[in-house]
PDB file of N, CA and C in Angstrom:
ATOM      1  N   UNK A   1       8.567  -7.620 -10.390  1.00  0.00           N
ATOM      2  CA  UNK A   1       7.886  -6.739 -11.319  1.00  0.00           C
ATOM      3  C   UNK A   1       6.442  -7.158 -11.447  1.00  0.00           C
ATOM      4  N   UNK A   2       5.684  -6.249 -11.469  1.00  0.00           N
ATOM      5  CA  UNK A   2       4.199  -6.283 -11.447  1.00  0.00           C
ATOM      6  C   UNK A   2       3.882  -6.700 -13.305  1.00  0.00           C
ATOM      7  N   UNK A   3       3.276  -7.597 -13.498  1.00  0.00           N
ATOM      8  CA  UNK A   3       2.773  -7.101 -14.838  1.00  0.00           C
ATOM      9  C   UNK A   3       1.191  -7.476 -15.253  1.00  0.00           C
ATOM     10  N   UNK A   4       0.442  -6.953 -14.256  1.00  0.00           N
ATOM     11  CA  UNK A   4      -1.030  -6.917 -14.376  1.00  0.00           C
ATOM     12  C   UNK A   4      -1.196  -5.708 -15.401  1.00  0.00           C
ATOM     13  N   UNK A   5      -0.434  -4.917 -15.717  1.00  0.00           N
ATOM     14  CA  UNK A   5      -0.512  -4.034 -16.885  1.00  0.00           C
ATOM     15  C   UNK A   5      -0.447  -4.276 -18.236  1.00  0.00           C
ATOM     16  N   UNK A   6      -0.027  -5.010 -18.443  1.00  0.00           N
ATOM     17  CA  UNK A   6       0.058  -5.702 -19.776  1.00  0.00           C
ATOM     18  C   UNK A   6       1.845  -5.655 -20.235  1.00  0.00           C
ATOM     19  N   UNK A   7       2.111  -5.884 -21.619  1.00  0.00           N
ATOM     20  CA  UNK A   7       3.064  -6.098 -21.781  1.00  0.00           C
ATOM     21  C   UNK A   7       3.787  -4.777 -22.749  1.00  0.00           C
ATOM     22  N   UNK A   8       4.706  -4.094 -21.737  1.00  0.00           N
ATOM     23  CA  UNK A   8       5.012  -2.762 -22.357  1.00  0.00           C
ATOM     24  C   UNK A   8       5.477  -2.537 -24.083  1.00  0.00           C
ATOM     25  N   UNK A   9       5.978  -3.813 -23.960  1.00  0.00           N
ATOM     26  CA  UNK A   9       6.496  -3.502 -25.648  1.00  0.00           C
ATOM     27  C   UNK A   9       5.542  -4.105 -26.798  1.00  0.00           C
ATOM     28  N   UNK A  10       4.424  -4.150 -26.345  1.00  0.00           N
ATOM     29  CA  UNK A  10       2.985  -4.429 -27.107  1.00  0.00           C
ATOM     30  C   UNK A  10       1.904  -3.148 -27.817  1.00  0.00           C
ATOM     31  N   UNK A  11       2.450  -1.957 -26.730  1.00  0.00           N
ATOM     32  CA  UNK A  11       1.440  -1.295 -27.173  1.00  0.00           C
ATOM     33  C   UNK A  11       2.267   0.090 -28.637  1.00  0.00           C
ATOM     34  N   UNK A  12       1.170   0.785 -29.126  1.00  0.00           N
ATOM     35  CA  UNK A  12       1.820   2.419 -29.533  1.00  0.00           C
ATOM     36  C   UNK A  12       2.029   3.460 -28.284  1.00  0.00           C
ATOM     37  N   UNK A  13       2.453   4.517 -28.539  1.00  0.00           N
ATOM     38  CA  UNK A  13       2.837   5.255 -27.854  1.00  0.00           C
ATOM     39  C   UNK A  13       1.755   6.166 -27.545  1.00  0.00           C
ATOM     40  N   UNK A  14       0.791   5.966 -28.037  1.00  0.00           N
ATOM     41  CA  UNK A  14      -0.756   6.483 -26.984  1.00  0.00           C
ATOM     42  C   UNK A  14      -1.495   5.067 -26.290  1.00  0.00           C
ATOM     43  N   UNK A  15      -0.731   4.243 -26.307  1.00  0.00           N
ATOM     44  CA  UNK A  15      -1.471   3.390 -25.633  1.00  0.00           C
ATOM     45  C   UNK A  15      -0.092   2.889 -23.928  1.00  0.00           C
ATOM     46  N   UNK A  16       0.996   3.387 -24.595  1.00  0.00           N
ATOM     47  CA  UNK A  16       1.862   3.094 -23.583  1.00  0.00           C
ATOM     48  C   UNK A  16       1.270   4.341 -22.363  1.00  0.00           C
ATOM     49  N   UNK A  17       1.217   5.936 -22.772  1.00  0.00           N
ATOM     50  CA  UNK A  17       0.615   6.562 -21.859  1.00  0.00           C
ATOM     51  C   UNK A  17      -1.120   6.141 -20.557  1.00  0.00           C
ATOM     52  N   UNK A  18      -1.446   5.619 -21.671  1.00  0.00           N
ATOM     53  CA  UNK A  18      -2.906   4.503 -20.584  1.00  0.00           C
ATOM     54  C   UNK A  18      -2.331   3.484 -19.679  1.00  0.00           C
ATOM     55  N   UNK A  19      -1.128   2.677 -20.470  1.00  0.00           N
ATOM     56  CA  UNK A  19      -0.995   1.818 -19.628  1.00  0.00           C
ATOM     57  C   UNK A  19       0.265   2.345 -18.398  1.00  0.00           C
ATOM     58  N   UNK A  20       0.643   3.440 -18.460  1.00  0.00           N
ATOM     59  CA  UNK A  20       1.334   4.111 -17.162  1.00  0.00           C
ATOM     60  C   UNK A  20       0.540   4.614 -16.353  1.00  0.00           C
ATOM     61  N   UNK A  21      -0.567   5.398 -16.922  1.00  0.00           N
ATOM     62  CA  UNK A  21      -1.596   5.331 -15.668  1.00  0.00           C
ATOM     63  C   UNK A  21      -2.509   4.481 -15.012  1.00  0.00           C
ATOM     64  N   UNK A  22      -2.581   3.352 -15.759  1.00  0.00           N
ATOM     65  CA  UNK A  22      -3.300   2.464 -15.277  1.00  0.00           C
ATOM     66  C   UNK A  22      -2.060   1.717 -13.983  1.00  0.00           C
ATOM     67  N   UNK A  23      -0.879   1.678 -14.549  1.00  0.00           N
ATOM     68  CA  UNK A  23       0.232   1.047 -13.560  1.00  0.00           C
ATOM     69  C   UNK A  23       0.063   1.870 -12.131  1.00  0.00           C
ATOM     70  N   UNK A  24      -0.141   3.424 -12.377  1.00  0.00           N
ATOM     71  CA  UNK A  24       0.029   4.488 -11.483  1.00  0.00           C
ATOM     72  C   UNK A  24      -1.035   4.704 -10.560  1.00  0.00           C
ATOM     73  N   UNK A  25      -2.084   4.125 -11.024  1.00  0.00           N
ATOM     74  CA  UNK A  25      -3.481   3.621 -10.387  1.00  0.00           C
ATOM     75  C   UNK A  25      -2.981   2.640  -9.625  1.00  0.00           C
ATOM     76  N   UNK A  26      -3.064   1.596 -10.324  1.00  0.00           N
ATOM     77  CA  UNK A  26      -2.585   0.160  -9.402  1.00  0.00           C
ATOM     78  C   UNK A  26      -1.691   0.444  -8.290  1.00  0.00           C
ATOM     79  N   UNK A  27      -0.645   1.398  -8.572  1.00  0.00           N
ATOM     80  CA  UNK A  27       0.731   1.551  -7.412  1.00  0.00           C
ATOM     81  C   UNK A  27      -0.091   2.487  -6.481  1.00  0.00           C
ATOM     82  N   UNK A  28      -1.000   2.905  -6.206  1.00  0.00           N
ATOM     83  CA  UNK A  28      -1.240   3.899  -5.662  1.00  0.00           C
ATOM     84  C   UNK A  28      -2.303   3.182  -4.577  1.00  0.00           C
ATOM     85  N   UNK A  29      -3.211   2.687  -5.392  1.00  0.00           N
ATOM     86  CA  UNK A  29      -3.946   1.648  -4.310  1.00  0.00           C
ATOM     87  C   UNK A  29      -3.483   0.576  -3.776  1.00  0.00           C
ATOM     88  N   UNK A  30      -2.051   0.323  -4.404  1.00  0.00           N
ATOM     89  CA  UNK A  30      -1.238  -0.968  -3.237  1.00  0.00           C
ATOM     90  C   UNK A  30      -0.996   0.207  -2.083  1.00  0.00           C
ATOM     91  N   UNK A  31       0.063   1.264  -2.300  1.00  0.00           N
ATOM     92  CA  UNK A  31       0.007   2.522  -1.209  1.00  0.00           C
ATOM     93  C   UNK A  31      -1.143   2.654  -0.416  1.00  0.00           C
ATOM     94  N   UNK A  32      -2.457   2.631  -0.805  1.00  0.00           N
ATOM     95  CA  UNK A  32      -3.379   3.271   0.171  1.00  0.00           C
ATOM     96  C   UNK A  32      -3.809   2.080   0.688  1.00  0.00           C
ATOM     97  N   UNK A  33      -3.606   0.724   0.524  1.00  0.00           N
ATOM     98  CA  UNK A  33      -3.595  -0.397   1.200  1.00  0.00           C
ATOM     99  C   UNK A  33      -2.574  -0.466   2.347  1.00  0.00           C
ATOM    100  N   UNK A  34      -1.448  -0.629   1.787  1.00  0.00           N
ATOM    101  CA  UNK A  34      -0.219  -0.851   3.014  1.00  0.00           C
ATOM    102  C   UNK A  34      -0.516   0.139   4.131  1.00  0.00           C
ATOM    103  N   UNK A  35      -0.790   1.251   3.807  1.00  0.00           N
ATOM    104  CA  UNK A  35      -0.871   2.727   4.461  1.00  0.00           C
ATOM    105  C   UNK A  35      -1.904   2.614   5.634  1.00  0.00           C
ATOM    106  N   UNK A  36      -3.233   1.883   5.181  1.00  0.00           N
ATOM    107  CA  UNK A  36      -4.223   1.440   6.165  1.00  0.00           C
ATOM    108  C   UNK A  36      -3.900   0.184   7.134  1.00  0.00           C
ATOM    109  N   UNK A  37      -2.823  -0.509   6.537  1.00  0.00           N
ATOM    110  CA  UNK A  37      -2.518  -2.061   7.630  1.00  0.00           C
ATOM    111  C   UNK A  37      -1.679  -1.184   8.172  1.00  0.00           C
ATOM    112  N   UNK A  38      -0.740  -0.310   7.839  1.00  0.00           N
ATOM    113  CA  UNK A  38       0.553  -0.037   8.809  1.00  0.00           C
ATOM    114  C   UNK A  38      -0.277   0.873   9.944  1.00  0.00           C
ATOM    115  N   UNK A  39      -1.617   1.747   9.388  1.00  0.00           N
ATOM    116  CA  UNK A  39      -1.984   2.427  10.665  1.00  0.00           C
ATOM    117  C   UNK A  39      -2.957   1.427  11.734  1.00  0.00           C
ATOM    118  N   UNK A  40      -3.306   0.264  11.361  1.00  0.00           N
ATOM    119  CA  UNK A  40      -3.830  -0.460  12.262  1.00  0.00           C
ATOM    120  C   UNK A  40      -2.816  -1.397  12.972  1.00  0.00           C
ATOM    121  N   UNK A  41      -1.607  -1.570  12.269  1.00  0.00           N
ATOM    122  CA  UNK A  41      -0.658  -2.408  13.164  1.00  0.00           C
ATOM    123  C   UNK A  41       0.236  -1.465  14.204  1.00  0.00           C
ATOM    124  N   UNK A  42       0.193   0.308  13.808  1.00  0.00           N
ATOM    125  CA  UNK A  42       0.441   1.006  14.497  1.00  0.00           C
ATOM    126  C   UNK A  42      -0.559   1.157  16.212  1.00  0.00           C
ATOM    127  N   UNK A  43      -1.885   1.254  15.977  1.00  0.00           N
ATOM    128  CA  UNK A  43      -2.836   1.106  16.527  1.00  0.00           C
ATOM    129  C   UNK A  43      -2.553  -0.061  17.454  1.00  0.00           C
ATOM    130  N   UNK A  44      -2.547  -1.205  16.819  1.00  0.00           N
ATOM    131  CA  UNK A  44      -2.401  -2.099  17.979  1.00  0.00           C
ATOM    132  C   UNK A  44      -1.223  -2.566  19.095  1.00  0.00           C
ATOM    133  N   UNK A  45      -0.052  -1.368  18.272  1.00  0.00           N
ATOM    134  CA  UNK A  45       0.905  -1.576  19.244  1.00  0.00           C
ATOM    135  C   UNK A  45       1.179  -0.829  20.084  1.00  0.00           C
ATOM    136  N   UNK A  46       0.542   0.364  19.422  1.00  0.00           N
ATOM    137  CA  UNK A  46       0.487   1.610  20.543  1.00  0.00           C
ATOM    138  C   UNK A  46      -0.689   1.188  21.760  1.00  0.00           C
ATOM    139  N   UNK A  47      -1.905   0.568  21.840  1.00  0.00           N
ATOM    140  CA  UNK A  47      -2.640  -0.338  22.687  1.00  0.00           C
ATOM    141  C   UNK A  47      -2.081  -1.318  23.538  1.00  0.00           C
ATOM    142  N   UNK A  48      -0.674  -2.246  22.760  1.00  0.00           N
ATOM    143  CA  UNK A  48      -0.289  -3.353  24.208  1.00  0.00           C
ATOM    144  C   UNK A  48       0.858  -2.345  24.764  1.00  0.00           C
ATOM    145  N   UNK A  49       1.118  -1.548  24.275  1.00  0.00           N
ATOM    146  CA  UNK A  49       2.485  -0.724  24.734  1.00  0.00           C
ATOM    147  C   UNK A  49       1.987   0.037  26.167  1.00  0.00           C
ATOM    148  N   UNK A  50       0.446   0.567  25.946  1.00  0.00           N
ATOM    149  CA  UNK A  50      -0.273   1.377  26.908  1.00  0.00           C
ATOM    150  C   UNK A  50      -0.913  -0.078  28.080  1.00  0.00           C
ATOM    151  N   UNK A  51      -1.087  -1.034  27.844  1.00  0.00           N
ATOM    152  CA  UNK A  51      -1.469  -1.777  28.517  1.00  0.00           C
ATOM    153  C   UNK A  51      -0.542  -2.066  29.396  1.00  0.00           C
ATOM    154  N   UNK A  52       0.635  -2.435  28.780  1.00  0.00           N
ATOM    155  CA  UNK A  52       1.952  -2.909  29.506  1.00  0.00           C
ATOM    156  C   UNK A  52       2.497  -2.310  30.432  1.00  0.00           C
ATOM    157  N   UNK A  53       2.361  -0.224  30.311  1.00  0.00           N
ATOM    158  CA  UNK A  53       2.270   0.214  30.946  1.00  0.00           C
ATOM    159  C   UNK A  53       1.529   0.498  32.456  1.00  0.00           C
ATOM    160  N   UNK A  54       0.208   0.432  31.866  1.00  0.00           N
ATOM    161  CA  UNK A  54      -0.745   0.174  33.156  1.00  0.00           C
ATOM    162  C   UNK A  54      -0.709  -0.901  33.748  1.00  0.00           C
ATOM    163  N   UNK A  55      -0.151  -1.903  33.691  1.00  0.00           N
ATOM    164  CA  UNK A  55       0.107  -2.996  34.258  1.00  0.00           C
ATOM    165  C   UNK A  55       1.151  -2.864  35.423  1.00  0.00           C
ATOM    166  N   UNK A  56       2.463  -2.134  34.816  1.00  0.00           N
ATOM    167  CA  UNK A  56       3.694  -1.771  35.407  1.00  0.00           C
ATOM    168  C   UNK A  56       3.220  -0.552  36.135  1.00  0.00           C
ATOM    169  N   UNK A  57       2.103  -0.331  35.992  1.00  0.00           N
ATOM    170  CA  UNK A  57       1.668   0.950  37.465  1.00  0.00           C
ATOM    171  C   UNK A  57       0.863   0.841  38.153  1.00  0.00           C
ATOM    172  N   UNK A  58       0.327  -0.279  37.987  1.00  0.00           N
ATOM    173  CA  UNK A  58      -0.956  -1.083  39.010  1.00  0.00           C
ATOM    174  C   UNK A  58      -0.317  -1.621  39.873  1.00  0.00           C
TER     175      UNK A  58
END
């Protein structure tokens, strides 16, 4: 469990709504993080996969 948000049973119930979007922020830019390593680890495997190939046809 993440709790860079603070501590849920601390706040009122206009402050619990801030701190779900602030959670929903945070979850979203871990997403658009992972999302950018998985397309560069995609990238680099689709590269030795094509190499390996041209190798096996040289």
């Amino acid at each position: 469990m993440f709790f860079f948000w603070g501590d849920p049973y601390c706040y009122s119930k206009s402050s619990r709504k801030e701190m779900r979007q602030r959670k929903l922020e945070f979850l979203k830019s871990m997403r658009d993080n992972l999302e950018a390593r998985l397309s560069g680890l995609n990238a680099s495997i689709e590269t030795i996969e094509r190499q390996l190939r041209d190798e096996n046809n040289a």
